[in-house]
PDB file of N, CA and C in Angstrom:
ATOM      1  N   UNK A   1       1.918  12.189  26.400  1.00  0.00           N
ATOM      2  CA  UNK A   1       0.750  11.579  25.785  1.00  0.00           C
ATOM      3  C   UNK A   1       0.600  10.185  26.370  1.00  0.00           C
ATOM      4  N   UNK A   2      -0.688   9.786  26.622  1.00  0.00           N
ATOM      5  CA  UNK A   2      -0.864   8.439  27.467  1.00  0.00           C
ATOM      6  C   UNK A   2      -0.798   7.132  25.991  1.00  0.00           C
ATOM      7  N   UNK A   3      -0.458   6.330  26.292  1.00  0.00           N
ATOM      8  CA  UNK A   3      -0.290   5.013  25.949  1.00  0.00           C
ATOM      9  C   UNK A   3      -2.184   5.130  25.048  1.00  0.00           C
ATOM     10  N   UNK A   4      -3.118   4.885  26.027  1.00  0.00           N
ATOM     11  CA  UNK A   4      -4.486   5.200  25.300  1.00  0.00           C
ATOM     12  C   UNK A   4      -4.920   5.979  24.623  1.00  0.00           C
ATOM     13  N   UNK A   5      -4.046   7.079  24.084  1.00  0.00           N
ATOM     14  CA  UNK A   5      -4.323   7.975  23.359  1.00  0.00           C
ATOM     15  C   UNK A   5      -3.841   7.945  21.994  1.00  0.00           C
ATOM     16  N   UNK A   6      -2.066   7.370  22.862  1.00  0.00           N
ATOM     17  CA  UNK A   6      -1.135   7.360  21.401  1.00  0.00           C
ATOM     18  C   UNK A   6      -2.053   6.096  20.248  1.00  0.00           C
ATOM     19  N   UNK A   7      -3.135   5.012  20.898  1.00  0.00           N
ATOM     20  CA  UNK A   7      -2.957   4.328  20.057  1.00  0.00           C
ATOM     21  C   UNK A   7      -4.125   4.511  19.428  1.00  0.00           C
ATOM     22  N   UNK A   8      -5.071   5.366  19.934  1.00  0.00           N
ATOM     23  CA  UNK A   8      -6.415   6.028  19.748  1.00  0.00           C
ATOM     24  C   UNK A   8      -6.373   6.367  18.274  1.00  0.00           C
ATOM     25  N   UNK A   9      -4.698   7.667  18.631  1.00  0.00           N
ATOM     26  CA  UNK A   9      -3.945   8.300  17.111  1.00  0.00           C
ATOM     27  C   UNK A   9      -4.151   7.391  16.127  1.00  0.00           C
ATOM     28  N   UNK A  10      -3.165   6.681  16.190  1.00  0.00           N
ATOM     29  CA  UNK A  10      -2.529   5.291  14.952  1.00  0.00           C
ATOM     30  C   UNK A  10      -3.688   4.891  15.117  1.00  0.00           C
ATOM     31  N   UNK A  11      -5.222   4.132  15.271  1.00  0.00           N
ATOM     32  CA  UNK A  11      -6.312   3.890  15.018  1.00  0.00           C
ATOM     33  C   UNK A  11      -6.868   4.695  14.027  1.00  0.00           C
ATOM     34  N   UNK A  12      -7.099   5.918  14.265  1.00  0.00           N
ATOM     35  CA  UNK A  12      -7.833   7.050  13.499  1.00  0.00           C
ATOM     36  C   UNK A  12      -6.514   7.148  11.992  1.00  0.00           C
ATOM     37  N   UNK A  13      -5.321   7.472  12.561  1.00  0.00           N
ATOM     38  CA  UNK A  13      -4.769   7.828  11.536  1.00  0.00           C
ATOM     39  C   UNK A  13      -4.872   6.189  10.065  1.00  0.00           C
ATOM     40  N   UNK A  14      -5.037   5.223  10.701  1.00  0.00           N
ATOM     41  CA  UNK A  14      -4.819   4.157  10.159  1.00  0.00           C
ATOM     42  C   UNK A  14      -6.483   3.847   9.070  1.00  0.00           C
ATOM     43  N   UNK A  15      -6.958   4.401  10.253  1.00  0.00           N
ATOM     44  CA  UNK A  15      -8.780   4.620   9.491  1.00  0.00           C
ATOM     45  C   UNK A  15      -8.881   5.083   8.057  1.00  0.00           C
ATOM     46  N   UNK A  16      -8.412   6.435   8.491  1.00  0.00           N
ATOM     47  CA  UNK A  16      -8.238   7.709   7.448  1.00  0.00           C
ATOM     48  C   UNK A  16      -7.258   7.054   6.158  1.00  0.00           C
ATOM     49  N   UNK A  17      -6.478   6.701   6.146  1.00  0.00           N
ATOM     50  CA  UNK A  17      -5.505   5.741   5.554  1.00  0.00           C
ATOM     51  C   UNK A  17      -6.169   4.560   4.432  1.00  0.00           C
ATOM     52  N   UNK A  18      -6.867   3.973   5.414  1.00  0.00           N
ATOM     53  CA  UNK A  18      -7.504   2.824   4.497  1.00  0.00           C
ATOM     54  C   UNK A  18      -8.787   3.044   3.982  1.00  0.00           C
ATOM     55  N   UNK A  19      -9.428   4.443   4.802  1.00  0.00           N
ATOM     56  CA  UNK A  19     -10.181   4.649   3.562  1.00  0.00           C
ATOM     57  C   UNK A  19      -9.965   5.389   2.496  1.00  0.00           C
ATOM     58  N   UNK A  20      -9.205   6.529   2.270  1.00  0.00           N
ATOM     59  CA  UNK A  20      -8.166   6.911   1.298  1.00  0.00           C
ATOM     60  C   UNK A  20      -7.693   5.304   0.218  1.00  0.00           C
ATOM     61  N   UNK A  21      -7.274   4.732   0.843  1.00  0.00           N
ATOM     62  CA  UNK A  21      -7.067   3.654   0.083  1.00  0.00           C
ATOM     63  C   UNK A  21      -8.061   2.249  -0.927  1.00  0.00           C
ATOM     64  N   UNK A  22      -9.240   2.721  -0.555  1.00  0.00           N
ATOM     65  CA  UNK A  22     -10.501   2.186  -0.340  1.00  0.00           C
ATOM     66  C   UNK A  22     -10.993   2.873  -1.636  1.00  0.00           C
ATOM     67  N   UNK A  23     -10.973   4.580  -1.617  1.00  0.00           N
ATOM     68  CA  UNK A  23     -11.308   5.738  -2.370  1.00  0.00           C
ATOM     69  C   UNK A  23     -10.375   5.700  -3.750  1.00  0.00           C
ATOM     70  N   UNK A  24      -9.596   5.222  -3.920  1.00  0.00           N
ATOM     71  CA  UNK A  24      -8.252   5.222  -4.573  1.00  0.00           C
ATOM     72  C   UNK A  24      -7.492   3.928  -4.272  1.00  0.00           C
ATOM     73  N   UNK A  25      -7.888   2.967  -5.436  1.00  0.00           N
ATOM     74  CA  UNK A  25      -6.916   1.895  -4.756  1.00  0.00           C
ATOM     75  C   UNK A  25      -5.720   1.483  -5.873  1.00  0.00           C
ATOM     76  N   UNK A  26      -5.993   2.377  -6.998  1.00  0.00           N
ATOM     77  CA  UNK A  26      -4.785   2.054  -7.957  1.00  0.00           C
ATOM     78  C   UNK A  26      -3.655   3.230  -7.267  1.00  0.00           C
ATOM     79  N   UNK A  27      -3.700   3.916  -6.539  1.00  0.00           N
ATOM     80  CA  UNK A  27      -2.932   4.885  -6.601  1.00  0.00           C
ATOM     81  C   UNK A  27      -1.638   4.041  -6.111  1.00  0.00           C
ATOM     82  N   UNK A  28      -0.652   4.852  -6.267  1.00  0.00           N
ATOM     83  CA  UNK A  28       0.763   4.093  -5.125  1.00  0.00           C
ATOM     84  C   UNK A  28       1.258   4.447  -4.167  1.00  0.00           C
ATOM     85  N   UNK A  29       0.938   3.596  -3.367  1.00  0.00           N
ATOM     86  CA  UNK A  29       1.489   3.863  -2.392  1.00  0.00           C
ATOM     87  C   UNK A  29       2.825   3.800  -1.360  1.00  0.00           C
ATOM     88  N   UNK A  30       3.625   4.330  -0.459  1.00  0.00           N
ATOM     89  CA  UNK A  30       4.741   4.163  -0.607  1.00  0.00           C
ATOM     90  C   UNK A  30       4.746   3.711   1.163  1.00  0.00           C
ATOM     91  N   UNK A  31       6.284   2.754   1.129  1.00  0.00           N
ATOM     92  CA  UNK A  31       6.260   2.090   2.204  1.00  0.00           C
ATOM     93  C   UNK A  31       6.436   3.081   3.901  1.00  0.00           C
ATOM     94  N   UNK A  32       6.811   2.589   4.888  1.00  0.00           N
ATOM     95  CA  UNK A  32       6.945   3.443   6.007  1.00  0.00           C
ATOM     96  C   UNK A  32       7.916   4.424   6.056  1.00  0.00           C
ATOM     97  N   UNK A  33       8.033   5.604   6.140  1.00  0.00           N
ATOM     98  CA  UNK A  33       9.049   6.384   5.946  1.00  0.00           C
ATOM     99  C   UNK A  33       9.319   6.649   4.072  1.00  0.00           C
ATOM    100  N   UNK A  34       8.625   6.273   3.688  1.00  0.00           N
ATOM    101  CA  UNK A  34       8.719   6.636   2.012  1.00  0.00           C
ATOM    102  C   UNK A  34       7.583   7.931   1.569  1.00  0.00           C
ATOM    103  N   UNK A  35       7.937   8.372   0.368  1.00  0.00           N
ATOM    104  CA  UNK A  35       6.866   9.610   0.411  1.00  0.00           C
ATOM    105  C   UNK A  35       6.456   8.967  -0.732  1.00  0.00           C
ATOM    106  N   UNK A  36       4.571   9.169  -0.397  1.00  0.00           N
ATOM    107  CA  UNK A  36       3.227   8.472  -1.639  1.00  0.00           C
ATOM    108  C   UNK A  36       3.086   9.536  -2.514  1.00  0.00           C
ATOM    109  N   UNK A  37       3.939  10.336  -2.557  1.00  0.00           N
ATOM    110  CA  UNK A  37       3.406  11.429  -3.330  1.00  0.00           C
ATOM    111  C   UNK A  37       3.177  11.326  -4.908  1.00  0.00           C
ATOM    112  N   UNK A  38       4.219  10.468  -5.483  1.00  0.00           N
ATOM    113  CA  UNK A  38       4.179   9.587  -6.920  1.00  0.00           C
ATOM    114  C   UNK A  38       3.119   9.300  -7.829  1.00  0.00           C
ATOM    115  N   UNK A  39       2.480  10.001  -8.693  1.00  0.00           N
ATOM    116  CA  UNK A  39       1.842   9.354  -9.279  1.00  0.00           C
ATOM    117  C   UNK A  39       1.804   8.194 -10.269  1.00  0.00           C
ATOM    118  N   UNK A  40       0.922   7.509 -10.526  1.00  0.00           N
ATOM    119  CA  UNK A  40       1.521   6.448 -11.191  1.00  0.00           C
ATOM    120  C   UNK A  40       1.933   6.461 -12.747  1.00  0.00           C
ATOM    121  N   UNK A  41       1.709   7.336 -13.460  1.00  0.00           N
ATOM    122  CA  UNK A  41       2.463   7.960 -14.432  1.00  0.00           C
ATOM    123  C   UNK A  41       4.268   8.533 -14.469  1.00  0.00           C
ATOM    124  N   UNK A  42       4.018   8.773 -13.097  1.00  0.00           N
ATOM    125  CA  UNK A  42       5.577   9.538 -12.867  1.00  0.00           C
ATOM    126  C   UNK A  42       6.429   8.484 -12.455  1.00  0.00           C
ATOM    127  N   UNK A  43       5.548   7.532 -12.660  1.00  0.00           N
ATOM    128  CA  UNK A  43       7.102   6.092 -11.830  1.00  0.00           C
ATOM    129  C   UNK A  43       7.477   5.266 -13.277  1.00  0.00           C
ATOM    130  N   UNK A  44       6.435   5.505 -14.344  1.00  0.00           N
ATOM    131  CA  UNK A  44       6.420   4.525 -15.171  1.00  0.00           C
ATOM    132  C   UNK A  44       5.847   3.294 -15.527  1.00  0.00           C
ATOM    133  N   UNK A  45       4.405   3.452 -15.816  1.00  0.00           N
ATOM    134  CA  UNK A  45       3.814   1.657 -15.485  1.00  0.00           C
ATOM    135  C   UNK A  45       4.007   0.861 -15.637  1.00  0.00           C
ATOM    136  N   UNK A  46       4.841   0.979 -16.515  1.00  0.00           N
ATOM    137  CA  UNK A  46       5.345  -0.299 -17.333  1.00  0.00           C
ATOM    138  C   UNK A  46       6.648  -1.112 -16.414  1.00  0.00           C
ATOM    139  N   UNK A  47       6.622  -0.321 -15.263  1.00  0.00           N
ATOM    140  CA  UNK A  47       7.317  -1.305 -13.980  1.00  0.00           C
ATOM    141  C   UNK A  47       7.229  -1.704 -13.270  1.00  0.00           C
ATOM    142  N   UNK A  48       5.528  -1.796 -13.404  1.00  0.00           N
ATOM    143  CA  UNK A  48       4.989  -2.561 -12.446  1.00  0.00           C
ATOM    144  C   UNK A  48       4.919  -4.011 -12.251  1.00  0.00           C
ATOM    145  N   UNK A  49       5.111  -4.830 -11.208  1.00  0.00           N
ATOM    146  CA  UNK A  49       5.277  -6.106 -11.210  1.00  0.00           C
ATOM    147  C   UNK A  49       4.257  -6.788 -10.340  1.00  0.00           C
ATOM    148  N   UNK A  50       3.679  -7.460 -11.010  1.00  0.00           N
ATOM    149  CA  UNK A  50       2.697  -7.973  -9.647  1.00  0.00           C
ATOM    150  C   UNK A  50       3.000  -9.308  -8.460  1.00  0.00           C
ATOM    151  N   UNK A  51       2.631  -8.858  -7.590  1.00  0.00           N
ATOM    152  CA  UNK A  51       3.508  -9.266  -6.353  1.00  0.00           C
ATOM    153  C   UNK A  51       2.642 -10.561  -5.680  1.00  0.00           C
ATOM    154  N   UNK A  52       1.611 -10.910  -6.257  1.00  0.00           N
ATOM    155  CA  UNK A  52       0.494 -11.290  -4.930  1.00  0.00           C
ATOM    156  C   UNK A  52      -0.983 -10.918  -4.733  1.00  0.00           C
ATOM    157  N   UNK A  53      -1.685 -11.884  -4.292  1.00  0.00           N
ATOM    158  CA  UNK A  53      -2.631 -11.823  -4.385  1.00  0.00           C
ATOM    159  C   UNK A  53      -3.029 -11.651  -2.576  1.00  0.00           C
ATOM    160  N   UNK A  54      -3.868 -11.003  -1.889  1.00  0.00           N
ATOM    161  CA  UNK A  54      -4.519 -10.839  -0.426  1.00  0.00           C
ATOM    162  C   UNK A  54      -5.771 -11.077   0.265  1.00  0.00           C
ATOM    163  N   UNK A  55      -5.596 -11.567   1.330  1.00  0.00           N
ATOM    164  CA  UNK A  55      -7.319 -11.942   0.824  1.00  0.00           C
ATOM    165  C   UNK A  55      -7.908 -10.856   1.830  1.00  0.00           C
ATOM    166  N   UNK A  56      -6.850  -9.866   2.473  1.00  0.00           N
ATOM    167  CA  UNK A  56      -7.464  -8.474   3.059  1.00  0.00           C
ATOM    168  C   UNK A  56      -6.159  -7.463   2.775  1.00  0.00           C
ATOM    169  N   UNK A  57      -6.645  -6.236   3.184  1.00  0.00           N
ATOM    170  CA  UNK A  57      -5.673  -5.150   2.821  1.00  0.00           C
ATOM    171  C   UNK A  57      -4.448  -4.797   3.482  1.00  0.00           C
ATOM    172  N   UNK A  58      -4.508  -5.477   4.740  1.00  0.00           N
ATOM    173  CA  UNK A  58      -3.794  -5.779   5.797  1.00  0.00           C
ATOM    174  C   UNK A  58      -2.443  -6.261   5.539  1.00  0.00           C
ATOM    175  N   UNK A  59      -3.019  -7.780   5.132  1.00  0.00           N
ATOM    176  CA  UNK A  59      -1.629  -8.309   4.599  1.00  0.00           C
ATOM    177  C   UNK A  59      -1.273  -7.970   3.298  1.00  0.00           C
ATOM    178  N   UNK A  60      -1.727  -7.227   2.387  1.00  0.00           N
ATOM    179  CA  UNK A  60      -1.384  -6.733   1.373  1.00  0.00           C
ATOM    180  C   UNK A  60      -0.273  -5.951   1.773  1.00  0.00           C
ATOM    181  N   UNK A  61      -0.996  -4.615   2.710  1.00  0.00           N
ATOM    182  CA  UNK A  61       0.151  -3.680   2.833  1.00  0.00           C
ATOM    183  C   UNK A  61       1.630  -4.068   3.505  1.00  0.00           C
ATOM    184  N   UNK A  62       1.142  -5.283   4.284  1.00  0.00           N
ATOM    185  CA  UNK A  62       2.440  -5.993   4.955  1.00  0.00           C
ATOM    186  C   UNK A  62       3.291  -6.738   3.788  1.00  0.00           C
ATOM    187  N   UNK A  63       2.563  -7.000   2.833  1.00  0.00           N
ATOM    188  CA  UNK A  63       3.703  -7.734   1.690  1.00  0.00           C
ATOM    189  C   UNK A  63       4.536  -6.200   1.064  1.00  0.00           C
ATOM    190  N   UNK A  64       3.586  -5.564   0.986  1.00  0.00           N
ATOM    191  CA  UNK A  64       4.298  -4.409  -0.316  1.00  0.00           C
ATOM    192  C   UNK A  64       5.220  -3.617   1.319  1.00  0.00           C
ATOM    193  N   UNK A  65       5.070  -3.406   2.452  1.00  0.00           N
ATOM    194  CA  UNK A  65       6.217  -2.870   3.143  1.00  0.00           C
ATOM    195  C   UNK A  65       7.456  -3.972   3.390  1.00  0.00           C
ATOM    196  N   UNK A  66       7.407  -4.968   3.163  1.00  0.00           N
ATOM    197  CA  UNK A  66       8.318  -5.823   2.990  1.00  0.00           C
ATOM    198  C   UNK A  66       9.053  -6.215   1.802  1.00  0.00           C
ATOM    199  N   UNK A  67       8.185  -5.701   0.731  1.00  0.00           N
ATOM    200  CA  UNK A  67       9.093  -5.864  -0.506  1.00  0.00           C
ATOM    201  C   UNK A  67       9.304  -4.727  -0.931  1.00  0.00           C
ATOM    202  N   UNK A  68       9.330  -3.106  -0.577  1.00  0.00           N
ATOM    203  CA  UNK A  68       9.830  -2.340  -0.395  1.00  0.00           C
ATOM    204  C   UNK A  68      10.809  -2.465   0.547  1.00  0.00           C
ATOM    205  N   UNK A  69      11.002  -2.965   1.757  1.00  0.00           N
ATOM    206  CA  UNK A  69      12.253  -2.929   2.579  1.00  0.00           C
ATOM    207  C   UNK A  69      13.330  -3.791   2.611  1.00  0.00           C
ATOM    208  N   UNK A  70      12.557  -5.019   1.813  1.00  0.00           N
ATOM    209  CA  UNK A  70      13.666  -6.084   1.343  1.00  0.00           C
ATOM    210  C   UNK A  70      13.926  -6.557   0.249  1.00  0.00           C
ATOM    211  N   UNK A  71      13.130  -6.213  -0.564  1.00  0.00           N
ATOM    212  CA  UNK A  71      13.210  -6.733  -2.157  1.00  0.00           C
ATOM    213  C   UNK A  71      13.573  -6.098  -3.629  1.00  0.00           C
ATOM    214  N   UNK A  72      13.621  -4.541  -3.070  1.00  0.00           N
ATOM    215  CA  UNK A  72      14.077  -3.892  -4.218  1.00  0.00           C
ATOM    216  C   UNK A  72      12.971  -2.990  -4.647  1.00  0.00           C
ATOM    217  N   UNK A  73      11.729  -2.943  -3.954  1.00  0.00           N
ATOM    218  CA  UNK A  73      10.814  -2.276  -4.567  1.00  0.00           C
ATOM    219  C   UNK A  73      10.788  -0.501  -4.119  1.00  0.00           C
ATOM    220  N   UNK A  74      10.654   0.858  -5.019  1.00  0.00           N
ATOM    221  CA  UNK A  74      10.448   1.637  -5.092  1.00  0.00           C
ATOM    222  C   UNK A  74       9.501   1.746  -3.943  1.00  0.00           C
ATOM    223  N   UNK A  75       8.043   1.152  -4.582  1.00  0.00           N
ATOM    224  CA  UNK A  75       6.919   1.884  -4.240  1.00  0.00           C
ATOM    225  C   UNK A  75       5.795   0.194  -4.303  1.00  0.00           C
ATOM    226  N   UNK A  76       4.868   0.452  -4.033  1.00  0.00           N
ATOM    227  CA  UNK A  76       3.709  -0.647  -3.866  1.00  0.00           C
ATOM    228  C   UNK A  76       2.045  -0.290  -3.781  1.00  0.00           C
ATOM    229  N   UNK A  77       1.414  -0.597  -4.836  1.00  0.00           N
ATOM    230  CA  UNK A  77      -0.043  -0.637  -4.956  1.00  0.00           C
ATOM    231  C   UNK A  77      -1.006  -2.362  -4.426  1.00  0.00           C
ATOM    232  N   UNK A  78      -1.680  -1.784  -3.792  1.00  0.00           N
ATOM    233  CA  UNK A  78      -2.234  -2.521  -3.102  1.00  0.00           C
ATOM    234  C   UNK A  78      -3.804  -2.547  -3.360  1.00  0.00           C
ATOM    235  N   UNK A  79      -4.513  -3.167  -4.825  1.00  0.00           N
ATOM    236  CA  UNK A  79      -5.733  -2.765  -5.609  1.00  0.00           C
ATOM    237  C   UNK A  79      -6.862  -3.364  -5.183  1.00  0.00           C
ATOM    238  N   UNK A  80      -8.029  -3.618  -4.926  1.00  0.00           N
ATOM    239  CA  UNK A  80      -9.305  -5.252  -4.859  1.00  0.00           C
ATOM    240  C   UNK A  80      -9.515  -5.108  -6.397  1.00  0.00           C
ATOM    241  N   UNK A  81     -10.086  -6.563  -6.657  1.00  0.00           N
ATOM    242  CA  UNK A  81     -10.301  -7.266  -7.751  1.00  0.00           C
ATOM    243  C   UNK A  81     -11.386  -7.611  -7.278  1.00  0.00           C
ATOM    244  N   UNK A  82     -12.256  -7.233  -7.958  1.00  0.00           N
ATOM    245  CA  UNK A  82     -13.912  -7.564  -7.762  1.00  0.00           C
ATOM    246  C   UNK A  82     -13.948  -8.996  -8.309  1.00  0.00           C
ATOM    247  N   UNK A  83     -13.279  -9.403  -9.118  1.00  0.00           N
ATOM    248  CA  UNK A  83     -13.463 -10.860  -9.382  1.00  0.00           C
ATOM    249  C   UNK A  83     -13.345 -12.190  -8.659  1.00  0.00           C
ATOM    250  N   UNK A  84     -12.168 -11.627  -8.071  1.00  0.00           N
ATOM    251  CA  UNK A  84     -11.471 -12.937  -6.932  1.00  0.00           C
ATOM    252  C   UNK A  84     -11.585 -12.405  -5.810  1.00  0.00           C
ATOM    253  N   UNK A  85     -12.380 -10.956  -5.636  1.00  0.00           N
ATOM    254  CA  UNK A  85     -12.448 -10.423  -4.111  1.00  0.00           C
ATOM    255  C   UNK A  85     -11.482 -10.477  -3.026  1.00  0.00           C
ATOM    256  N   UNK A  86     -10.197 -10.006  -4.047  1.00  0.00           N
ATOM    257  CA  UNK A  86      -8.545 -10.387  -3.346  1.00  0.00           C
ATOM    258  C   UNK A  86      -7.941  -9.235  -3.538  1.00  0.00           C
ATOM    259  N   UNK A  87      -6.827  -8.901  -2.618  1.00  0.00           N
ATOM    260  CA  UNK A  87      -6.013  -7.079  -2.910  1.00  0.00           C
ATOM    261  C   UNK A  87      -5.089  -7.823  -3.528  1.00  0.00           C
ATOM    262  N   UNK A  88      -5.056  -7.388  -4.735  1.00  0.00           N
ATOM    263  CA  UNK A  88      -3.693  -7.648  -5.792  1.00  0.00           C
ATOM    264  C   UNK A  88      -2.628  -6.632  -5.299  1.00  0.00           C
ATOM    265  N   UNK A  89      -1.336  -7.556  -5.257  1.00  0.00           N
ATOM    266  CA  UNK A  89      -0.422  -6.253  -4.744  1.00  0.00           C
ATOM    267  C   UNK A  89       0.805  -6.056  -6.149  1.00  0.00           C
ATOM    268  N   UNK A  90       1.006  -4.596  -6.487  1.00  0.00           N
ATOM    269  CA  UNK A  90       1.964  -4.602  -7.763  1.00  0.00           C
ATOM    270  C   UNK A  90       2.970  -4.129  -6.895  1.00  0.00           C
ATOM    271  N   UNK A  91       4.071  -3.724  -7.267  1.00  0.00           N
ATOM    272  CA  UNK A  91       5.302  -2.908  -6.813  1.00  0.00           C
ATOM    273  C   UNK A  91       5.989  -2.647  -7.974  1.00  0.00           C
ATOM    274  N   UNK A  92       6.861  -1.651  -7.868  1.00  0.00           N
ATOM    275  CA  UNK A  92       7.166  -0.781  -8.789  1.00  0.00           C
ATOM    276  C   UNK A  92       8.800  -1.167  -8.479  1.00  0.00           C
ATOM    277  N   UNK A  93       9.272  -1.691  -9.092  1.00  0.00           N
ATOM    278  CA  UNK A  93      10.825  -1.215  -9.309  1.00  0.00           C
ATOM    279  C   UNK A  93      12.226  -0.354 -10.381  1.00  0.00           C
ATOM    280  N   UNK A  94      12.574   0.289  -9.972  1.00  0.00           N
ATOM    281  CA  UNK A  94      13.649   0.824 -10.995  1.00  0.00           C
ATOM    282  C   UNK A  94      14.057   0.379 -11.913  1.00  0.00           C
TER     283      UNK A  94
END
């Protein structure tokens, strides 16, 4: 596979991704190599912690894969707030 193709992939796949996320933004989502399959009932809400405020989805998802890989977190939702027009980020811990 050429270099221009592979990143063609991760473009499209990343598309599909954030608009899924766009469509659904309370859902949870889980870090690289983690499975999103979780609903947010099945983790427990009441463990949710809020992490941060974003002022795009970008660095949202870069906080919640970092505090999934370094901080203890399960899992990470990454929501907009029509108020402050910011991705609130929660994470879920055990």
């Amino acid at each position: 596979m050429s270099i221009r193709k592979m990143f063609a992939t991760v473009a499209a796949v990343a598309a599909v991704a954030g608009a899924g996320l766009m469509a659904a933004p309370t859902a949870p989502a889980g870090a690289i190599g983690a499975s999103a399959s979780a609903s947010a009932s099945a983790v427990q809400p009441t463990r949710w912690v809020p992490w941060g405020s974003y002022a795009n989805v970008g660095q949202c998802w870069h906080a919640g894969n970092w505090a999934v890989m370094n901080a203890g977190a399960s899992y990470f939702t990454c929501s907009y707030n029509a108020t402050t027009t910011l991705y609130d980020l929660h994470i879920w811990r055990p």
